[in-house]
Protein backbone atom coordinates (compact mmCIF):
# COMPACT_ATOMS: atom_id res chain seq x y z
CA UNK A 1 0.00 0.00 0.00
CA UNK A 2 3.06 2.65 0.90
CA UNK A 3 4.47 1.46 -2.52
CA UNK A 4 1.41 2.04 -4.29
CA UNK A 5 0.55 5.62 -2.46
CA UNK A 6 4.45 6.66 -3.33
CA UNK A 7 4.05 5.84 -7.00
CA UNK A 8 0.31 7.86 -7.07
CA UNK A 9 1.81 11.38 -5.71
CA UNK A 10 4.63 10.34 -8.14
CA UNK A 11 2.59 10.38 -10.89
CA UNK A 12 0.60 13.68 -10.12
CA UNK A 13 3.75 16.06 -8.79
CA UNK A 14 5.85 17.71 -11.64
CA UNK A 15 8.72 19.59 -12.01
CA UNK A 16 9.29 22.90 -13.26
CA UNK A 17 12.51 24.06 -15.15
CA UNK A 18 13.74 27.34 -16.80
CA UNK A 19 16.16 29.80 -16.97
CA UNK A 20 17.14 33.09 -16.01
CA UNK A 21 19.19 35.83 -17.90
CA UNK A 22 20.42 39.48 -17.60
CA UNK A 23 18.14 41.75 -20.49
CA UNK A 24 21.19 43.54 -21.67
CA UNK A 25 23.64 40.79 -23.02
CA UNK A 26 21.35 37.78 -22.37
CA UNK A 27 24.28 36.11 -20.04
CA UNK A 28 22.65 33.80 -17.14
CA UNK A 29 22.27 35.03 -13.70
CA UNK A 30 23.95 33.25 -11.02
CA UNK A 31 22.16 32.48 -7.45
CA UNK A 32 19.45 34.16 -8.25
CA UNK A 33 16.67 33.50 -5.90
CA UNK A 34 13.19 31.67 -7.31
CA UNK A 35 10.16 31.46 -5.45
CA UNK A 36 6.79 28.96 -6.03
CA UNK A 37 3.77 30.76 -5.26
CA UNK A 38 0.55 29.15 -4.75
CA UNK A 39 -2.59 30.89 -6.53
CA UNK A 40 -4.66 32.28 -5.72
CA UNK A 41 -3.59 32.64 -1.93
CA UNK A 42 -0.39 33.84 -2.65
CA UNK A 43 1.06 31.63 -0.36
CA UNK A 44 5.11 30.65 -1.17
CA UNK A 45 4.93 27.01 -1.30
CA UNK A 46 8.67 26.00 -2.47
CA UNK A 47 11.91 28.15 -3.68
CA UNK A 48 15.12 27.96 -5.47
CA UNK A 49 18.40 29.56 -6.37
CA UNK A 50 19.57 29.51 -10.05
CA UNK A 51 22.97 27.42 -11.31
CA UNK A 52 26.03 28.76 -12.81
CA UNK A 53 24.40 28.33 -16.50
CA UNK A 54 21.02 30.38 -14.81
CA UNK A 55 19.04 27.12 -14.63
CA UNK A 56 16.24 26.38 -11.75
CA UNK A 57 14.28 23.56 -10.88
CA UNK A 58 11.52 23.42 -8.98
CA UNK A 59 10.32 19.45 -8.08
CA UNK A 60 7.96 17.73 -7.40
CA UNK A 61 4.88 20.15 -7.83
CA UNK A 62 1.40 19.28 -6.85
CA UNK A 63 -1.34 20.27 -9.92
CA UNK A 64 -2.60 23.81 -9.43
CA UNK A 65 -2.20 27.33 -10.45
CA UNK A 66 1.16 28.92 -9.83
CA UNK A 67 3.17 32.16 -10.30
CA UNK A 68 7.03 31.65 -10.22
CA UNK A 69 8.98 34.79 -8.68
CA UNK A 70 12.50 35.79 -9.33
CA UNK A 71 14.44 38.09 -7.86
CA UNK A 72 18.60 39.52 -7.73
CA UNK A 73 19.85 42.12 -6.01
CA UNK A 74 20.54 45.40 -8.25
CA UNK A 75 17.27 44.41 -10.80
CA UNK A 76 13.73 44.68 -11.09
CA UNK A 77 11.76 41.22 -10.10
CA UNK A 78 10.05 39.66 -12.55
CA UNK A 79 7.44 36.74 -12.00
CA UNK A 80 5.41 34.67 -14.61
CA UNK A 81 2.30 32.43 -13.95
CA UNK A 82 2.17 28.64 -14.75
CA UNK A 83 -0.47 26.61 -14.44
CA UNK A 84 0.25 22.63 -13.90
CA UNK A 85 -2.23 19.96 -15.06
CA UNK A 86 -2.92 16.06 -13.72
CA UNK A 87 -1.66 15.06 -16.80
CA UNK A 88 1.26 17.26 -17.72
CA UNK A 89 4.79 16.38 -18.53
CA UNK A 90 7.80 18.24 -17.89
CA UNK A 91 6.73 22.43 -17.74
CA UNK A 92 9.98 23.91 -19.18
CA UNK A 93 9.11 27.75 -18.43
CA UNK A 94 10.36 30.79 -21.72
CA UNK A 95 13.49 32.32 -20.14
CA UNK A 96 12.69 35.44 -17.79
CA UNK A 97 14.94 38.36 -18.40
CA UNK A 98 16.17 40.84 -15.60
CA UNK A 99 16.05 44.51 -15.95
CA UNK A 100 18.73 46.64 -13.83
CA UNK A 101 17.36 49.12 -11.31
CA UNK A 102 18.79 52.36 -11.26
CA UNK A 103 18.25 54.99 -8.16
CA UNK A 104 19.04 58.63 -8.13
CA UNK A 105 20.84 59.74 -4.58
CA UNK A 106 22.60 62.61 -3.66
CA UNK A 107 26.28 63.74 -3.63
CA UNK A 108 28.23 60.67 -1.12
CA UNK A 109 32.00 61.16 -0.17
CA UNK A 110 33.76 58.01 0.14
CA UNK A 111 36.77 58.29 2.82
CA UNK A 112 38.69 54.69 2.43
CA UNK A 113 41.08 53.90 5.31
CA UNK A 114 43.91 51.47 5.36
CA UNK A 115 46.62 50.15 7.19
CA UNK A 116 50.13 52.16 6.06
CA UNK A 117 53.21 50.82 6.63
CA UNK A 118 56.32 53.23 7.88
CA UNK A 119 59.22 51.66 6.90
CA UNK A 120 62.57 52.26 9.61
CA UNK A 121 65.60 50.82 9.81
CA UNK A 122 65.02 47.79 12.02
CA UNK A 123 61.09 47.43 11.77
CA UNK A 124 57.88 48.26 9.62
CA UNK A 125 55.41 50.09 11.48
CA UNK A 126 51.43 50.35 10.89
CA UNK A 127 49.63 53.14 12.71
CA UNK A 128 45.93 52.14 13.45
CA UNK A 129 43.42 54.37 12.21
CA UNK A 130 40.08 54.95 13.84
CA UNK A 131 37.66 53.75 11.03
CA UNK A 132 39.50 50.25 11.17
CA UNK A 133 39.88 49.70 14.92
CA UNK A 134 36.43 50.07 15.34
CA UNK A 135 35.46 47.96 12.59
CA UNK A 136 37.10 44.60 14.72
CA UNK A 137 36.36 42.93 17.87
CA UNK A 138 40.17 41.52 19.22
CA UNK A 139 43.76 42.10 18.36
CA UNK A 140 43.37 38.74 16.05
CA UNK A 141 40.96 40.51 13.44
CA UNK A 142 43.40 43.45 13.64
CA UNK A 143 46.33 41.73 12.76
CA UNK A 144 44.49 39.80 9.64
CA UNK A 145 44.73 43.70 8.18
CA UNK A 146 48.43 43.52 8.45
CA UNK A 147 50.09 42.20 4.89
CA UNK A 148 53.01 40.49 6.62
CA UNK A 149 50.62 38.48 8.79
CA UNK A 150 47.84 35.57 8.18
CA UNK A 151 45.26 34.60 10.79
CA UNK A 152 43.45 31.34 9.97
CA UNK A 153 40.44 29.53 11.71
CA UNK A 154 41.84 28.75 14.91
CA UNK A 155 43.42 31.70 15.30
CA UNK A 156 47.01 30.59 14.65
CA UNK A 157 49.45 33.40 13.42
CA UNK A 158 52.45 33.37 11.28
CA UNK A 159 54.50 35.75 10.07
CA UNK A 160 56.06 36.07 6.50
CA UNK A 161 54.81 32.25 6.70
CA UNK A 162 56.89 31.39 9.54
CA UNK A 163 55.28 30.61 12.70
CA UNK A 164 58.83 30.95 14.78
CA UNK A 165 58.77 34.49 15.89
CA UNK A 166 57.65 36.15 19.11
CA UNK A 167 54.76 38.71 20.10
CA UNK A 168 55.18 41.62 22.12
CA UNK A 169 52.73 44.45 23.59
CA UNK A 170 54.88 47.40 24.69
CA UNK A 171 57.71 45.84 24.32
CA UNK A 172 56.44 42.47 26.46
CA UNK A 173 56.88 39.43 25.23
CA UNK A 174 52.82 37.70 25.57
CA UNK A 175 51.32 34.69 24.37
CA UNK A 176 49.27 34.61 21.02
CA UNK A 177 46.45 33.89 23.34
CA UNK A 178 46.98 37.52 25.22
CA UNK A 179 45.68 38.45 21.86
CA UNK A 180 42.30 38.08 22.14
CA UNK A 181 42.45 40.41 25.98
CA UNK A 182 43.26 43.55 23.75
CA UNK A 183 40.83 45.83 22.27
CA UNK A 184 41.83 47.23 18.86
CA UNK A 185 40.58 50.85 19.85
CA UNK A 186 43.23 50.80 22.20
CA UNK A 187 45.96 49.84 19.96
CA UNK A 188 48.14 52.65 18.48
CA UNK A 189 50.26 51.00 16.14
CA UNK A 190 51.90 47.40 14.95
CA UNK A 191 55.62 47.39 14.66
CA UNK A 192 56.27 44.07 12.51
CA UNK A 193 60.51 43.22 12.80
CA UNK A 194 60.81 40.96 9.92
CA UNK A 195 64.60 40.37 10.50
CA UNK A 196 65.67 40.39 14.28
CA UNK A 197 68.87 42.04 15.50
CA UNK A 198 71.18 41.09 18.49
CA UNK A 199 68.77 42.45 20.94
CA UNK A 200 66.94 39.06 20.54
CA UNK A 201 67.82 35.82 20.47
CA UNK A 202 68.70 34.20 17.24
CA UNK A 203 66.31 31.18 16.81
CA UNK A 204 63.48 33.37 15.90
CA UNK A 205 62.42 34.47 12.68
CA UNK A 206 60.38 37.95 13.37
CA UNK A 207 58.83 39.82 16.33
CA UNK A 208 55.11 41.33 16.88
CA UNK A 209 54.76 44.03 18.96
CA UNK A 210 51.90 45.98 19.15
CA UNK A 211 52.06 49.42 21.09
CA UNK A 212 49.25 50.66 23.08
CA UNK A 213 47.78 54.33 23.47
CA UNK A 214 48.77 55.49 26.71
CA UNK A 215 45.76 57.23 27.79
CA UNK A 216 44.09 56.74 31.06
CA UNK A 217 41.00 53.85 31.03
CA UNK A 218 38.17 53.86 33.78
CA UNK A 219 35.20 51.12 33.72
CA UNK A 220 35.07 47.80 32.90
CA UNK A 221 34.79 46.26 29.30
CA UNK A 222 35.43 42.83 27.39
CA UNK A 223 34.63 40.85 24.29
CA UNK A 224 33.68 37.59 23.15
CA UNK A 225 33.62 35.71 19.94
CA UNK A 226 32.39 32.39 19.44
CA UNK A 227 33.16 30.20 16.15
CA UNK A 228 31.94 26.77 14.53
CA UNK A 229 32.58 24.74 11.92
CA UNK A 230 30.16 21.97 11.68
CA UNK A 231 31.28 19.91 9.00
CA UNK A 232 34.11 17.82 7.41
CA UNK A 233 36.71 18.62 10.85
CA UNK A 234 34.08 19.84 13.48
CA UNK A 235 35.86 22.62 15.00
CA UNK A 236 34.57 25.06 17.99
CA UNK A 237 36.57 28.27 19.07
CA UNK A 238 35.92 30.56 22.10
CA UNK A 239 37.45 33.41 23.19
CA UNK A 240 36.79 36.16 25.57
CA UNK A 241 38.01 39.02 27.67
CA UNK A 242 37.08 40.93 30.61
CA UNK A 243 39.00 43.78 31.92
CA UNK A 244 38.49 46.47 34.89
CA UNK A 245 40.03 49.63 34.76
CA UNK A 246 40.84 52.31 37.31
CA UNK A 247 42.91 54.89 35.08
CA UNK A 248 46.50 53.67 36.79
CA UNK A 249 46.07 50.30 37.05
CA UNK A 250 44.15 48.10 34.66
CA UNK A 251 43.20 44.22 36.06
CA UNK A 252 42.39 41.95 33.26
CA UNK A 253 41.46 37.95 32.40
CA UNK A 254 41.42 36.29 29.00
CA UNK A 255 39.88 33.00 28.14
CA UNK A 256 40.78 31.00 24.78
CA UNK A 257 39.71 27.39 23.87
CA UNK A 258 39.32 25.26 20.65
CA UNK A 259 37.78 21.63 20.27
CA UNK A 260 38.45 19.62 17.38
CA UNK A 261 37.28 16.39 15.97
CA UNK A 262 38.22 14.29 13.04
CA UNK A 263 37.49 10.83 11.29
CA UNK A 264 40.54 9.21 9.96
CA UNK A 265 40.70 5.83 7.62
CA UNK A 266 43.58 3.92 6.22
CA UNK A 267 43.45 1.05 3.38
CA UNK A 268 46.97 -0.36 2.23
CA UNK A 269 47.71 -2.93 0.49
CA UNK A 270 51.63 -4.65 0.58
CA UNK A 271 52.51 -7.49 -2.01
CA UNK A 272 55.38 -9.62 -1.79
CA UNK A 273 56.95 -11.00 -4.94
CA UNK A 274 59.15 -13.47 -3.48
CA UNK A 275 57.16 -15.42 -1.45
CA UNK A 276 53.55 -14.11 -3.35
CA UNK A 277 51.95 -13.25 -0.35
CA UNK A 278 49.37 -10.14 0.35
CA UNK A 279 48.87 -8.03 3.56
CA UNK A 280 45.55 -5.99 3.16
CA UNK A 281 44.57 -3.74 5.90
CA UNK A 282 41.90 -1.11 6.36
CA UNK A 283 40.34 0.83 9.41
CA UNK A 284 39.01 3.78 10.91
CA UNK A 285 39.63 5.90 13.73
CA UNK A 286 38.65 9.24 15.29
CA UNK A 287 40.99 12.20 16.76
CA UNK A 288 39.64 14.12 19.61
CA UNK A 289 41.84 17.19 20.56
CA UNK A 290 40.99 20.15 22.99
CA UNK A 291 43.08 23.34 23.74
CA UNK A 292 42.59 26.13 26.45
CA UNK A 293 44.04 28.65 27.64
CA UNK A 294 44.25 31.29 30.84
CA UNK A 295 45.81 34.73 31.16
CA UNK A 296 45.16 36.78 33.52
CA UNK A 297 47.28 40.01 35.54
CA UNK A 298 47.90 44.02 35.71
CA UNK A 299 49.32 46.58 34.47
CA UNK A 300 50.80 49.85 36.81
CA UNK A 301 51.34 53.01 35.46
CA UNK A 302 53.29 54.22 38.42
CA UNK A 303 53.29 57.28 36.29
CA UNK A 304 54.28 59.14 33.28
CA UNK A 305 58.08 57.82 33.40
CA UNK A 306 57.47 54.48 35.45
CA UNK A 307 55.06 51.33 34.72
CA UNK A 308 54.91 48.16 35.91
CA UNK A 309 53.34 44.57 33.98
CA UNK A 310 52.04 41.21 36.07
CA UNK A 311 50.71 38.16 34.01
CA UNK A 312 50.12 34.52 34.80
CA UNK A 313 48.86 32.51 31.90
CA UNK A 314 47.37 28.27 32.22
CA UNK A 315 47.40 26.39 29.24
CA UNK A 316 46.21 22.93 29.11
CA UNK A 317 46.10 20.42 25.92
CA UNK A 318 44.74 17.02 25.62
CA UNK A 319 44.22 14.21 22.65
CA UNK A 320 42.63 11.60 22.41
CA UNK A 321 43.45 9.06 19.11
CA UNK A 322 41.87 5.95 18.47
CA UNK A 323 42.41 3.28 15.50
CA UNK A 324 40.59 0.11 14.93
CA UNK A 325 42.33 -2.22 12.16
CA UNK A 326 41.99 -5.19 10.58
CA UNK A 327 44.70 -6.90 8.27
CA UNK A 328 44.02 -10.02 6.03
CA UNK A 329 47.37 -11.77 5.17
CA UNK A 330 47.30 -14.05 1.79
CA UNK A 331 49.68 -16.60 0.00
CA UNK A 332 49.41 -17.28 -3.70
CA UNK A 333 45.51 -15.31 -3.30
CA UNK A 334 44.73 -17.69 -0.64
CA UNK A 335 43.61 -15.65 2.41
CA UNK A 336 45.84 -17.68 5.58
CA UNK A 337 45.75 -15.43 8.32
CA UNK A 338 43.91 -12.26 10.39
CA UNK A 339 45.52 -9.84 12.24
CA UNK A 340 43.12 -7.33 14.69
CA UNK A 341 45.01 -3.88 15.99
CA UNK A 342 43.44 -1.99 18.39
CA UNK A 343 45.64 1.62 19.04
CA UNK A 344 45.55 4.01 21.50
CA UNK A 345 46.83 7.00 22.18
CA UNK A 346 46.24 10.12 24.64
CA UNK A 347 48.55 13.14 26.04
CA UNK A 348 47.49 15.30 28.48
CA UNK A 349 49.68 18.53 28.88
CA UNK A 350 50.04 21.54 31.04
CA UNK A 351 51.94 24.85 30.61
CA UNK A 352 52.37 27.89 32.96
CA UNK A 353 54.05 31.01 32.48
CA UNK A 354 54.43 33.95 35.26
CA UNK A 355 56.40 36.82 33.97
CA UNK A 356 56.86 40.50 35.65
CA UNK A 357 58.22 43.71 33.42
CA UNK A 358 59.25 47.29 34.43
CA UNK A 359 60.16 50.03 32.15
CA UNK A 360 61.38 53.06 33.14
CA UNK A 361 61.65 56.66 30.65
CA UNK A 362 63.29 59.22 31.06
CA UNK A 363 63.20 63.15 29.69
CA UNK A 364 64.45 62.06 26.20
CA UNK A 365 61.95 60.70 24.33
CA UNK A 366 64.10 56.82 22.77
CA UNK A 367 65.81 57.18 26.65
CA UNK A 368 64.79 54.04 28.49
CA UNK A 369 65.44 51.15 30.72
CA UNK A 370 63.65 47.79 30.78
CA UNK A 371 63.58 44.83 32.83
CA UNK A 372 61.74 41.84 32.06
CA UNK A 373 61.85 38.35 34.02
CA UNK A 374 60.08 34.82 33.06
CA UNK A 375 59.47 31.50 34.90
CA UNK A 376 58.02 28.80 32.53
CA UNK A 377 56.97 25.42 33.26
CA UNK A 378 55.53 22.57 31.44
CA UNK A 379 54.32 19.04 32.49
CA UNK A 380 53.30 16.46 29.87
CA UNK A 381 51.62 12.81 29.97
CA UNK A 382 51.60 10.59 26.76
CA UNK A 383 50.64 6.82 26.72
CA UNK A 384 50.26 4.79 24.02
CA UNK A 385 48.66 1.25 24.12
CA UNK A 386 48.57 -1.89 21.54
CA UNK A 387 46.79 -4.67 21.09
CA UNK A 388 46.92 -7.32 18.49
CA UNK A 389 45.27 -10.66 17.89
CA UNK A 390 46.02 -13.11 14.98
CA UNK A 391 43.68 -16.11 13.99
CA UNK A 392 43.54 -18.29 11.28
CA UNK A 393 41.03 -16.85 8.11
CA UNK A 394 37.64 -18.19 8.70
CA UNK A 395 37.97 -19.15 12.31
CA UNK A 396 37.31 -18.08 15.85
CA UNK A 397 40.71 -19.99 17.44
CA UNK A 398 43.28 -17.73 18.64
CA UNK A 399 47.16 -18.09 16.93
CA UNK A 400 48.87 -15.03 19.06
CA UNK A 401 48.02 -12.19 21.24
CA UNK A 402 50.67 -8.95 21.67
CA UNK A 403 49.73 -6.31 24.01
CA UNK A 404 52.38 -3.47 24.57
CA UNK A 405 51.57 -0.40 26.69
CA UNK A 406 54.15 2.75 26.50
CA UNK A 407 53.97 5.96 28.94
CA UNK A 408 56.08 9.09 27.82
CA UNK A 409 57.22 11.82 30.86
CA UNK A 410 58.36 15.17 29.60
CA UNK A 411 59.24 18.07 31.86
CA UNK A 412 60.96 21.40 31.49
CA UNK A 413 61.58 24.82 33.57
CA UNK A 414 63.05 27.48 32.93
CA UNK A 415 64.00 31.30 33.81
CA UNK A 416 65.02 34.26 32.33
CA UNK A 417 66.22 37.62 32.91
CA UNK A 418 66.67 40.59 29.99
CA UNK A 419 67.86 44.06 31.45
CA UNK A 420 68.15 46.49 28.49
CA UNK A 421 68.87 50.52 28.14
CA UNK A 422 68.32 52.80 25.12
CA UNK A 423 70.84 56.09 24.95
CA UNK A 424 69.91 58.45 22.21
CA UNK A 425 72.37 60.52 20.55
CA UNK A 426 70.48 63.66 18.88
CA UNK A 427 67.52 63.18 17.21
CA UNK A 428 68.19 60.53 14.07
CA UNK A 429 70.33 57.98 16.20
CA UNK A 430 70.64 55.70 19.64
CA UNK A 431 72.94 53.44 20.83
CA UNK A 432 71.72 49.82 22.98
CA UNK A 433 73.14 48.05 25.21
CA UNK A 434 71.95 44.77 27.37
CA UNK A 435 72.34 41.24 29.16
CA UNK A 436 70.47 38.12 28.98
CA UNK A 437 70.35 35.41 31.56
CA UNK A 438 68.59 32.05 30.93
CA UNK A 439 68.25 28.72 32.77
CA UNK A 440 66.70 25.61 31.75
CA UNK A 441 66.16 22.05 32.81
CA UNK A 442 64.64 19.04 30.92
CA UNK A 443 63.59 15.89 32.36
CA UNK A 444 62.10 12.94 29.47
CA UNK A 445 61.42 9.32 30.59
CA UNK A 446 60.18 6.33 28.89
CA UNK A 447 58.70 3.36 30.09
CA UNK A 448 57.12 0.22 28.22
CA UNK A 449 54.69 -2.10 29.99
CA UNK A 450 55.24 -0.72 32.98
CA UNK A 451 59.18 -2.53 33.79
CA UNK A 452 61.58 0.11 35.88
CA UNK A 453 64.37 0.68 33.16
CA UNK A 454 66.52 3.56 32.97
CA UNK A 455 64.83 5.51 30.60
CA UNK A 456 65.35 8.92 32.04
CA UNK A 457 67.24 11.81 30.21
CA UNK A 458 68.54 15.04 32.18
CA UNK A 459 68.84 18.11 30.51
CA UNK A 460 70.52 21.80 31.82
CA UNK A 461 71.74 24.60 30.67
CA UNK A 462 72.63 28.23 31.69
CA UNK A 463 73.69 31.17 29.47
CA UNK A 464 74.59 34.64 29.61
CA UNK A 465 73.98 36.63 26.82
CA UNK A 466 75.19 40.34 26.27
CA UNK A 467 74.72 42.82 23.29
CA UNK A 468 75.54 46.34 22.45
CA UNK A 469 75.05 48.63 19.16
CA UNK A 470 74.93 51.84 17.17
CA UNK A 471 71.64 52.56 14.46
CA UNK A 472 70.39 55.48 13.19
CA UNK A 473 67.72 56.72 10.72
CA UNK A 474 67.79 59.61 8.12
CA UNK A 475 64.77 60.03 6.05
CA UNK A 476 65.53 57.53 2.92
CA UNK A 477 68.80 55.84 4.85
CA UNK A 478 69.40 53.72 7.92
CA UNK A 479 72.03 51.60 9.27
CA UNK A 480 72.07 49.43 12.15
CA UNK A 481 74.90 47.62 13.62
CA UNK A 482 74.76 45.36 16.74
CA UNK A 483 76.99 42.51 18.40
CA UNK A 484 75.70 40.33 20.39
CA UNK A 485 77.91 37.10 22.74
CA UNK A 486 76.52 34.67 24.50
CA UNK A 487 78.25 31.95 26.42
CA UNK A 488 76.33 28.86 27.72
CA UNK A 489 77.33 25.98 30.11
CA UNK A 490 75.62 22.44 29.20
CA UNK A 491 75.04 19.34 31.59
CA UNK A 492 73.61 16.23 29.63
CA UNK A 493 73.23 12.90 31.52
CA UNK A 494 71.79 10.41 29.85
């Protein structure tokens, strides 16, 4: 009877086609939006968009009295009635040409504002104008405007395509995630250093540092910005912001998490020539990852020569993989043996920073002395687990079991301490000086199954660092010369 009911509304809907141009050169319209509307009601029972060629179809359309409705942004609609019988084939509609609309307004002035870089010696700098800082939310949309710098989904920066450099505000270093804390109607400018000098270490590729307008703020204010992707990689991103200001001092929080899922599949197939055998596996598998992260602290303006910078930033990770396999092992296209993997794998990770910064001016407007120290530490979990058992093609009896279970241990501290002073000499040059300290300490240890062997690797180190140069800038010329030593002391055990 459901067969029989399916095939009778089969039989009395019908479809509608056509096509939909532009008057003036006859070329198709594109997305243009088609409506179904039921006479004499006028009540829209179905709608449609048009195809790259201009083509529509409306299915499956009950007998009845219609009038089809298009309409595009920038032209006049146009709608044509249609009338379907019981016994009707196909209605293939004449093509309905669009008619451009044209308005009279007034005299408009049209002010365009854009980022413009300054180039110096050492450093290309982008002022922020007004019309753009109020047209984002965080310091992420703000730096998408910068040409030197991409911003993708998840919020994950790199410069000149490198993703090895550092970010500083006023001269701090801050996580990417401090980011999302700033408001871009307090940012004054973006200085982007494509190519570092002594002053900072050499394993980086490029700094960020984004300067802040230094008047007074009162009240309290934040942000928030939620993301989704729903489909293919299911992907969720959060941030938000919340800061209370009481002109000298400014407390502030800043919350940042992602959540990603993904599928994952693998067929392979591995002959053998020698011995004409065949292993032919295939399975699937789902990755689970999460990311957050804290920051939270002050900032002191003592006054107009002296300010001070607290911040504490939590950043946990965790993954989940899992992969379910099954491998079919054959010998001259005889299927022998089967061979079922079960793989685990999770890490669970956690990474604080505290760091505390003084700067300190003077009369002269380059003159100044900064002091910057940083305590880092990161704990990290990762286990992986095995299991595989092998039994003859065909059959339930067991050949071989192998079960392995693996646990990683990774630790690391470390400190540092940057002093550095700015002397300028007239008004086109400076000279730098400063000193570096750094201490680290790694700890890694490996275990499988559980059995006490000595896995564990010991890592420290302790440098000193100094530096000292000469740059100055004319108007089309500058030159820059700095030297930079650094001396470090390494204890490996192993």
């Amino acid at each position: 009877m459901l067969a029989l009911l399916a095939f009778s509304l089969a039989a009395h809907s019908q479809n509608i086609k056509g096509f939909i141009c532009l008057e003036k050169d006859n070329s198709p319209v594109q997305f243009a939006s088609v409506g179904l509307v039921q006479l004499p009601d006028s009540a829209m029972t179905r709608g449609t968009i048009t195809l790259s060629d201009g083509s529509f179809l409306i299915d499956n359309v009950k007998p009845g009295d219609y009038l089809v409705r298009v309409s595009f942004v920038g032209y006049h609609p146009e709608e044509k009635a249609v009338s379907v019988a019981d016994d009707a084939a196909e209605i293939v509609m004449d093509t309905l040409f669009l008619t451009e609309t044209t308005t009279e307004v007034g005299e408009v002035e049209v002010v365009a504002e854009r980022l413009k870089g300054k180039e110096m010696v050492d450093r290309t700098v982008y002022a922020v104008p007004e019309a753009i800082a109020k047209t984002v939310t965080t310091g992420y949309e703000l730096l998408k405007r910068i040409p030197q710098v991409n911003v993708d989904f998840q919020n994950n920066i790199t410069l000149n395509g490198s993703s090895n450099f550092i970010i500083q505000v006023d001269g701090r270093q801050r996580t990417r995630e401090f980011l999302a804390k700033l408001l871009p109607t307090d940012i004054e400018s973006v200085e982007i250093i494509s190519n570092p000098s002594g002053k900072y270490e050499g394993n980086i590729d490029g700094v960020i540092n984004i300067i802040l307008k230094k008047e007074a703020r009162f009240g309290l204010s934040g942000n928030t910005s939620l993301s989704t992707k729903p489909f293919n990689k299911p992907t969720n991103a959060l941030t938000g912001s919340l800061d209370y200001a009481l002109g000298k001092i400014t407390f502030y929080v800043t919350g940042f998490a992602v959540n990603q899922k993904l599928n994952i599949g693998n067929q392979v197939d591995s002959r053998f020539a020698l011995i004409d055998s065949l292993n032919s596996t295939s399975g699937k598998g789902a990755i689970d990852v999460s990311l957050a992260s804290v920051n939270g602290g002050l900032d002191y303006y003592m006054n107009d020569k002296n300010n001070l910078s607290f911040n504490i930033n939590y950043k946990p990770i965790s993954q989940n993989v899992d992969l379910d396999s099954k491998t079919v092992l054959s010998k001259s296209n005889v299927p022998v043996n089967v061979l079922n993997s079960v793989t685990s794998n999770s890490l669970r990770s956690n990474e604080g920073n505290v760091s505390l910064f003084y700067r300190k001016s003077f009369k002269k407007a380059v003159q100044e002395f900064t002091t910057d120290l940083n305590y880092y530490r990161f704990r990290s979990t990762e286990g992986n687990e095995y299991n595989n058992i092998r039994y003859p093609y065909g059959e339930l009896s067991v050949l071989s079991t192998y079960a392995r279970l693996e646990d990683n241990l990774n630790e690391r501290d470390y400190f540092s301490a940057k002093l550095d002073y700015v002397q300028p000499l007239g008004l086109t040059s400076k000279l730098e000086f400063g000193y570096q300290g750094y201490y680290q300490n790694l700890s890694y240890d490996f275990t499988i199954n559980d059995d006490e062997t000595d896995n564990l690797f010991n890592y420290a180190e302790f440098r000193n660092s100094g530096y000292g140069g000469f740059s100055f800038n004319l108007k089309k010329f500058g030159f820059q010369a700095i030297l930079r030593a650094e001396h470090s002391e390494i204890d490996a055990d192993s």
